[in-house]
Protein backbone atom coordinates (compact mmCIF):
# COMPACT_ATOMS: atom_id res chain seq x y z
CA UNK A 1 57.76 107.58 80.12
CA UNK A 2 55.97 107.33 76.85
CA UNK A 3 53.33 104.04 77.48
CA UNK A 4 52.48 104.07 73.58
CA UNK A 5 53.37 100.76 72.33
CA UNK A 6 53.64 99.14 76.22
CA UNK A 7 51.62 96.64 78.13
CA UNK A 8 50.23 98.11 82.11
CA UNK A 9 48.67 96.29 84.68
CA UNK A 10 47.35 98.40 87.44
CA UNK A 11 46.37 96.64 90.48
CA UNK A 12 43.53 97.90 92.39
CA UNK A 13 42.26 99.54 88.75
CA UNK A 14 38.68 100.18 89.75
CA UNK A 15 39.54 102.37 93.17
CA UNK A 16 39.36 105.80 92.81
CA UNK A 17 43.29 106.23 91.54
CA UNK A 18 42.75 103.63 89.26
CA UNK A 19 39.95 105.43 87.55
CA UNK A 20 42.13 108.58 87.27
CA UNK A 21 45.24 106.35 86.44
CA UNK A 22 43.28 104.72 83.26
CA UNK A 23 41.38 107.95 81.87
CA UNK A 24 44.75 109.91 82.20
CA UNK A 25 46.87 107.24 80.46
CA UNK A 26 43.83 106.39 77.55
CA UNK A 27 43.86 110.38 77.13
CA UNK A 28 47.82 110.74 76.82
CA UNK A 29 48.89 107.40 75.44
CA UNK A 30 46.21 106.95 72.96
CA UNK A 31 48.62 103.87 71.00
CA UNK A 32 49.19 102.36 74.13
CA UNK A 33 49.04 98.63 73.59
CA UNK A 34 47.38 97.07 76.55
CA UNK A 35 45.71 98.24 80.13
CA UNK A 36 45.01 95.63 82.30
CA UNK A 37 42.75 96.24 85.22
CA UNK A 38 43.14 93.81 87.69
CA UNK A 39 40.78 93.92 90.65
CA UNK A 40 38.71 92.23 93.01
CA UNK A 41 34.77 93.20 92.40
CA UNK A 42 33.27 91.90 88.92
CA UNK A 43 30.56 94.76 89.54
CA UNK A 44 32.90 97.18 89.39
CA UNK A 45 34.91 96.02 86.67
CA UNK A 46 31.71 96.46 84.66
CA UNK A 47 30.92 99.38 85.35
CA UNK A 48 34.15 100.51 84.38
CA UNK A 49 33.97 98.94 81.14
CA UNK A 50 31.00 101.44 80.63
CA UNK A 51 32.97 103.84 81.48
CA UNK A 52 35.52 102.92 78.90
CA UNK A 53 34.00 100.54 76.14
CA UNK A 54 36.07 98.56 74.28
CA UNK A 55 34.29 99.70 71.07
CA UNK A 56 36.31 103.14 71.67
CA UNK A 57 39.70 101.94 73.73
CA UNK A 58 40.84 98.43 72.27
CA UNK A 59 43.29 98.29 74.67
CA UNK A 60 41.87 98.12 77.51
CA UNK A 61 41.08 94.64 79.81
CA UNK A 62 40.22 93.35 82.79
CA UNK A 63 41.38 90.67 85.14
CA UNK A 64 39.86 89.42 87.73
CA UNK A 65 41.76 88.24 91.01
CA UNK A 66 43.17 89.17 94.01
CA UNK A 67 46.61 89.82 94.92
CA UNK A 68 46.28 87.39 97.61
CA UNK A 69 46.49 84.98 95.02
CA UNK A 70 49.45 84.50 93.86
CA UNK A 71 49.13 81.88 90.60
CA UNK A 72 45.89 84.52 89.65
CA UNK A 73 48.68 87.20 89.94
CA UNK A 74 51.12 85.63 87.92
CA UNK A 75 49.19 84.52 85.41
CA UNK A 76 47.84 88.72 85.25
CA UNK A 77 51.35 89.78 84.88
CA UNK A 78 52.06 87.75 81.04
CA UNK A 79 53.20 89.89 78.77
CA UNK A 80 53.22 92.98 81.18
CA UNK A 81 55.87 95.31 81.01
CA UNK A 82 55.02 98.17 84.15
CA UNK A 83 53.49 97.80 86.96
CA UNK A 84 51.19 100.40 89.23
CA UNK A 85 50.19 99.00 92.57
CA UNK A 86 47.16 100.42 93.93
CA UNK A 87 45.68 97.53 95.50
CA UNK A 88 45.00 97.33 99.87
CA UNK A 89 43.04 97.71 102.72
CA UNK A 90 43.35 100.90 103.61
CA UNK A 91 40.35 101.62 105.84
CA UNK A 92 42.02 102.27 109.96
CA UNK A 93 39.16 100.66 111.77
CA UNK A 94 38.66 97.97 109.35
CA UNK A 95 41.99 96.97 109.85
CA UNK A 96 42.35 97.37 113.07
CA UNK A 97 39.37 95.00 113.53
CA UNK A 98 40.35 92.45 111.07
CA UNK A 99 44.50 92.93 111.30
CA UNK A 100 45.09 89.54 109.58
CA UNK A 101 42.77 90.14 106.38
CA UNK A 102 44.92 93.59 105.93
CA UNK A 103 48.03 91.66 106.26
CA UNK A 104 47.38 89.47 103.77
CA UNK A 105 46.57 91.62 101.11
CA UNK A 106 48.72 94.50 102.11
CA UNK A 107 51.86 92.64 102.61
CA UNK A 108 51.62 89.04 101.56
CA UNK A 109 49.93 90.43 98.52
CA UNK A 110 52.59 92.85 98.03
CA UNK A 111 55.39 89.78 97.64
CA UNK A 112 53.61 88.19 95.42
CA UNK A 113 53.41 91.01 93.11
CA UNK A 114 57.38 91.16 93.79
CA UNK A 115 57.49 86.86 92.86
CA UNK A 116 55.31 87.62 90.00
CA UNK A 117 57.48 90.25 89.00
CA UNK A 118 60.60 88.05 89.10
CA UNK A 119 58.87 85.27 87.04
CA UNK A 120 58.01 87.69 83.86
CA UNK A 121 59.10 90.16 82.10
CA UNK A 122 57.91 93.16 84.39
CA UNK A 123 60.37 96.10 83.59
CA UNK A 124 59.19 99.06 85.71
CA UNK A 125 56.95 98.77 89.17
CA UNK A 126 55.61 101.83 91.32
CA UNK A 127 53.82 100.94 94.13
CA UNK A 128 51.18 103.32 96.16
CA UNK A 129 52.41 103.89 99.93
CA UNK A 130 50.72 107.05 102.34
CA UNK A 131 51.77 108.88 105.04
CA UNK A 132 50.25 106.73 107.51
CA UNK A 133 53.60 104.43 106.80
CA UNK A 134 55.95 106.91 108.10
CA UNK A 135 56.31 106.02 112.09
CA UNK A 136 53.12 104.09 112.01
CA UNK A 137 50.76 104.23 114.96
CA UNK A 138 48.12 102.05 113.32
CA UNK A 139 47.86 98.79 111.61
CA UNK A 140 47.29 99.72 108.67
CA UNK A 141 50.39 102.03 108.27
CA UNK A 142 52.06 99.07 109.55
CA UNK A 143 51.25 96.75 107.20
CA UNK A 144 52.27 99.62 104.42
CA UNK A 145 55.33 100.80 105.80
CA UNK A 146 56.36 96.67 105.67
CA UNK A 147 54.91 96.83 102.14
CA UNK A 148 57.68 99.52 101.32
CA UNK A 149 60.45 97.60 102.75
CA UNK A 150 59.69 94.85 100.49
CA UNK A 151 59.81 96.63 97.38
CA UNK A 152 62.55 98.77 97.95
CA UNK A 153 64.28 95.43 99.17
CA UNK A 154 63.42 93.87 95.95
CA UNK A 155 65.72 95.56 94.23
CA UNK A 156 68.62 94.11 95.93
CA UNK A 157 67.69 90.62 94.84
CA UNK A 158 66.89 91.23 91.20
CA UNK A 159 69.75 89.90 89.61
CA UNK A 160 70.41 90.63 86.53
CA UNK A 161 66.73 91.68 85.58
CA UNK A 162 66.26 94.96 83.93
CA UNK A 163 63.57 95.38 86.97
CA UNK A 164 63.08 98.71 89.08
CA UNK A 165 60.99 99.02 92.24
CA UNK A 166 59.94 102.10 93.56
CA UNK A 167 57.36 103.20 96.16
CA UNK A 168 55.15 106.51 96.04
CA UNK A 169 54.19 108.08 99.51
CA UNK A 170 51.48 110.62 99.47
CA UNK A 171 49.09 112.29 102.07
CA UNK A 172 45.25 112.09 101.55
CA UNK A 173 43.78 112.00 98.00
CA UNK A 174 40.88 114.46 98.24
CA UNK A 175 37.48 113.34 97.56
CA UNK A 176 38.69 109.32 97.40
CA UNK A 177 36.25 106.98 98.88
CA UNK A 178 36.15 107.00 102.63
CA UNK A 179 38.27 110.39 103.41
CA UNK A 180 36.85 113.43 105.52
CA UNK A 181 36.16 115.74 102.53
CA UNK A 182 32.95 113.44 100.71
CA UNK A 183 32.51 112.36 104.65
CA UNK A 184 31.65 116.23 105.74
CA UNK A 185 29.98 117.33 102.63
CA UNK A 186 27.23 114.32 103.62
CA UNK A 187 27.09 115.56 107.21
CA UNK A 188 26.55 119.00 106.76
CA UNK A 189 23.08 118.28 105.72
CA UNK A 190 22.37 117.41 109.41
CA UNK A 191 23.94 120.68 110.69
CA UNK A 192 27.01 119.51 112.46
CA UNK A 193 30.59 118.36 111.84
CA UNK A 194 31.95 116.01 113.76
CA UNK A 195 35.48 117.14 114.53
CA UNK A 196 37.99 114.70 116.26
CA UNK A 197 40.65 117.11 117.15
CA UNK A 198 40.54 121.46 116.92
CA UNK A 199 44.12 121.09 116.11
CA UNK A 200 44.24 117.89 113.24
CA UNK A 201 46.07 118.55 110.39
CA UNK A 202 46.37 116.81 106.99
CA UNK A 203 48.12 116.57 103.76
CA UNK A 204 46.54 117.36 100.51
CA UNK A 205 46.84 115.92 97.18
CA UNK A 206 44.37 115.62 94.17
CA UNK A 207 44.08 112.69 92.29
CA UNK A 208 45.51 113.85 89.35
CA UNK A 209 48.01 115.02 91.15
CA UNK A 210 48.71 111.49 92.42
CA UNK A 211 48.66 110.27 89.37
CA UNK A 212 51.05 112.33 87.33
CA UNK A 213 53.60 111.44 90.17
CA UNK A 214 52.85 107.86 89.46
CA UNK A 215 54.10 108.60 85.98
CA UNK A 216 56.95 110.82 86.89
CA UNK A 217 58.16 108.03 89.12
CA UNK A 218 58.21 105.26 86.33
CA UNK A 219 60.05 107.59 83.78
CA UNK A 220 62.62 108.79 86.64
CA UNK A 221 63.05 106.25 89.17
CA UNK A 222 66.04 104.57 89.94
CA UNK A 223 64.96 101.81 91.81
CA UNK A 224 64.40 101.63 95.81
CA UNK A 225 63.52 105.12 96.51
CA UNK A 226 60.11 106.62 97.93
CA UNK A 227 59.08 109.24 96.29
CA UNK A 228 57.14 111.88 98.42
CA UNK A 229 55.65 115.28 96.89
CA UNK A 230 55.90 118.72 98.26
CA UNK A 231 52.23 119.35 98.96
CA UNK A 232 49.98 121.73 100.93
CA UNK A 233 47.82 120.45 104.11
CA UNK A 234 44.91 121.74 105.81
CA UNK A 235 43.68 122.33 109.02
CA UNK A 236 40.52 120.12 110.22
CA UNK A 237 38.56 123.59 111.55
CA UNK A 238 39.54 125.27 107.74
CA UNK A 239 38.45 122.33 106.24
CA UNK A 240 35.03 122.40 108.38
CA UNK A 241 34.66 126.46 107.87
CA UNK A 242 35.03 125.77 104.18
CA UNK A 243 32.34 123.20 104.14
CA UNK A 244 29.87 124.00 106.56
CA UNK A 245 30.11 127.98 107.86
CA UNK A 246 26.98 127.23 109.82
CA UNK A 247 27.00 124.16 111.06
CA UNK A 248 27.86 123.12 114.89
CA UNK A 249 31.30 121.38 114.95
CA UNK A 250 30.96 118.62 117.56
CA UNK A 251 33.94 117.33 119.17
CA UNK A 252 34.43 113.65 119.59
CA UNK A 253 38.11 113.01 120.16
CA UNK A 254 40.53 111.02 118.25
CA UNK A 255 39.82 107.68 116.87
CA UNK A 256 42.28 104.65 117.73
CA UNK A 257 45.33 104.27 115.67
CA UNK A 258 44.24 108.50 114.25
CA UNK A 259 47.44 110.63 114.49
CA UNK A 260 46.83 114.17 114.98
CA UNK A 261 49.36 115.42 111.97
CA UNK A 262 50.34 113.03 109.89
CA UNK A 263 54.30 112.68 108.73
CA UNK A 264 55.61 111.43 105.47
CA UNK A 265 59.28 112.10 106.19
CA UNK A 266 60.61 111.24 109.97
CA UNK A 267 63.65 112.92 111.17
CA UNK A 268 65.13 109.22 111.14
CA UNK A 269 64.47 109.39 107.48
CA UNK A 270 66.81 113.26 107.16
CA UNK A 271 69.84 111.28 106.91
CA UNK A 272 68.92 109.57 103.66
CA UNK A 273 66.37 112.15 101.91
CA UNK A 274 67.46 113.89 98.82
CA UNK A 275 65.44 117.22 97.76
CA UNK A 276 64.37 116.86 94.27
CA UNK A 277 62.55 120.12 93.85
CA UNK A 278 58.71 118.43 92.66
CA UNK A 279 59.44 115.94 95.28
CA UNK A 280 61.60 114.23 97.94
CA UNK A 281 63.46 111.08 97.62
CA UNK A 282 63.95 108.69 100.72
CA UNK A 283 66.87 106.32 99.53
CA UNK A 284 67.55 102.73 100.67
CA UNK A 285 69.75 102.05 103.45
CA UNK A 286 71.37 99.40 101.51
CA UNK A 287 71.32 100.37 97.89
CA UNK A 288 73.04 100.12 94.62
CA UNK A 289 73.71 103.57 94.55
CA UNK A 290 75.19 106.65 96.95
CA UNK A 291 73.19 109.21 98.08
CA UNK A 292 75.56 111.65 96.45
CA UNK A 293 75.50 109.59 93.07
CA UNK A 294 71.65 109.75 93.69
CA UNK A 295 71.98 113.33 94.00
CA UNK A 296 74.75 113.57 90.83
CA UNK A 297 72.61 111.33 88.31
CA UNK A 298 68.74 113.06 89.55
CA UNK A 299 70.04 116.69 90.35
CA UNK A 300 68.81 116.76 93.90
CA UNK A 301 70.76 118.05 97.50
CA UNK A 302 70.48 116.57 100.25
CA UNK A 303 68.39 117.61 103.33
CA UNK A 304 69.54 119.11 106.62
CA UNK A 305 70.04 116.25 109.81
CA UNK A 306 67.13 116.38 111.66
CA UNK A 307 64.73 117.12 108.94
CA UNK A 308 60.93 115.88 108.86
CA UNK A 309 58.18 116.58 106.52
CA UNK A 310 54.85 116.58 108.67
CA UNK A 311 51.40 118.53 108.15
CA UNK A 312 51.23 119.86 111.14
CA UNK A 313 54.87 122.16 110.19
CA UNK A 314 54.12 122.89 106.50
CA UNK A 315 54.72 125.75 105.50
CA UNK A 316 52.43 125.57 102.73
CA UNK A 317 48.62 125.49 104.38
CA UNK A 318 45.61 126.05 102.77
CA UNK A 319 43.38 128.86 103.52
CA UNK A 320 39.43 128.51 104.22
CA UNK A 321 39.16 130.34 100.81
CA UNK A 322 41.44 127.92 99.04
CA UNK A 323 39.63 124.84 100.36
CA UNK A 324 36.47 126.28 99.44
CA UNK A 325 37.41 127.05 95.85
CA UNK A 326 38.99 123.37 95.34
CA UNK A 327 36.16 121.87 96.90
CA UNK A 328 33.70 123.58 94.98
CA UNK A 329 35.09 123.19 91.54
CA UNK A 330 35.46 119.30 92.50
CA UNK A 331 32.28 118.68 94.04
CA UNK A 332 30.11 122.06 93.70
CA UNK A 333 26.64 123.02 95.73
CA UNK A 334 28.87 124.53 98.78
CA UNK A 335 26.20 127.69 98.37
CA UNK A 336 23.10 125.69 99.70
CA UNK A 337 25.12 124.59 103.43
CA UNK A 338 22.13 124.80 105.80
CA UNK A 339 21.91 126.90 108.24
CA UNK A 340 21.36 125.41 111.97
CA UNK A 341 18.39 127.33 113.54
CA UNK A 342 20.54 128.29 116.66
CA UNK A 343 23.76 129.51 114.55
CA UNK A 344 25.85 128.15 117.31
CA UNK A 345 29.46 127.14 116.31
CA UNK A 346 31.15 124.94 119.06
CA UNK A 347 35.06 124.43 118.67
């Protein structure tokens, strides 16, 4: 979709896909006419206005609120004609020890983004999902996978509003705040990685990567689908081996509400996933469309019964020498890993 000339509002904006989001869009869209950065933190906020001065991108601006908050939301969401939804709690232990602050924001906030919506001229919506909503084990993929349901619900009660909601489900964004990638290159300074499981797997996307599916998704989208990308995943003792050669990996089982593969397609979900090639498409159970006119109108096929998409069966894994590479062109310095006195790896 070509944003010259259009008016975004990204939620979350000052995360670490709403960094990527903006740069990519100001770099491609250069005529686009206004991005709207709506976020929590004032601190932040600034120091993404450093980041991207006003002096050199007119467009941009920045909203304060939260999308608890729905009158602040509405009032964001003037003159806005797309949507990206990057805003929640995402953290597992935070939420499991503070359920009802992730439910607000996660799902509460995610209707009022969908009343907001309704109220104003809002054309085009993609919301930010992860695997950790596909048979959820935690609260937090909880409160997402109910976050999904909502938008691709929406869609059945727009009316007659030119208005399309669509969800994006990816695995974990390496190097964003908080996941195991920044988390190990930290501890490998003390000699040992702290492994939960020898056999964890995970998916693997890069943030650009994440982001050019946001954009694929608001150009393609019919409304009601989640979008999920064929991507590689990793195993937690590659990952480790690619990080730290030399350091002790120290097992200390799996955290509550941890999965050891994660899924982003259930078999439950086979019956109503269309292959896309880039991606896969989980349709609504009660949409406006077929899954074969889905499949006619986007050039997909349908999946075999009994199909699931999980890390733990890709075919597509990374090797220790892939991870390394990645890692090192992202965050360099994986030459000068210490090297425990003992040399002692325990797995």
């Amino acid at each position: 979709m070509n944003l010259n000339g259009r008016s975004v509002l990204i939620t979350g904006g000052t995360g670490s896909f709403g960094k990527a989001f903006v740069s990519t869009v100001l770099s491609r869209f250069p005529e686009i006419r206004r991005l709207v950065v709506f976020s929590r933190d004032e601190l932040k906020q600034y120091e993404m206005a450093l980041a991207f001065p006003e002096t050199k991108y007119p467009s941009m601006r920045y909203f304060i609120g939260d999308v608890r908050d729905a009158s602040r939301l509405r009032r964001a969401l003037e003159g806005v004609e797309i949507v990206v939804h990057a805003a929640a709690l995402k953290q597992v232990p935070t939420a499991e020890h503070n359920p009802f602050e992730c439910i607000k924001t996660n799902i509460m906030g995610a209707q009022n983004l969908i009343e907001g919506c309704f109220d104003t001229g809002v054309s085009r919506l993609v919301a930010l999902s992860t695997d950790k909503a596909a048979a959820p084990i935690n609260l937090y993929g909880a409160t997402k996978l109910c976050s999904d349901k909502l938008f691709v619900a929406a869609n059945n009660v727009r009316g007659a509003r030119d208005l399309r909601f669509s969800v994006v489900r990816y695995g974990n964004v390496m190097g964003s705040r908080g996941s195991v990638i920044p988390f190990f290159m930290d501890m490998r300074k003390t000699g040992v990685l702290p492994i939960t499981d020898p056999n964890m797997t995970r998916f693997n996307i890069s943030l650009q990567d994440g982001v050019d599916m946001v954009l694929w998704a608001l150009e393609h989208a019919l409304g009601g689908e989640i979008l999920v990308p064929k991507i590689p995943s990793y195993r937690i003792l590659d990952l480790a081996q690619a990080i730290g050669p030399d350091c002790e990996h120290r097992i200390t089982g799996v955290r509550p509400g941890e999965k050891i593969h994660e899924e982003m397609i259930t078999t439950s979900d086979s019956s109503n996933t269309v292959d896309l090639g880039p991606y896969y498409a989980i349709l609504p159970v009660a949409g406006s469309f077929t899954a074969e006119e889905y499949c006619t109108k986007m050039n997909g096929a349908r999946v075999a019964q009994g199909f699931c998409y999980s890390s733990g069966t890709n075919e597509d894994i990374l090797s220790v020498d892939d991870l390394r590479s990645m890692i090192q062109q992202k965050f360099g310095g994986l030459s000068e890993a210490p090297r425990p006195s003992d040399g002692n790896q325990v797995s």
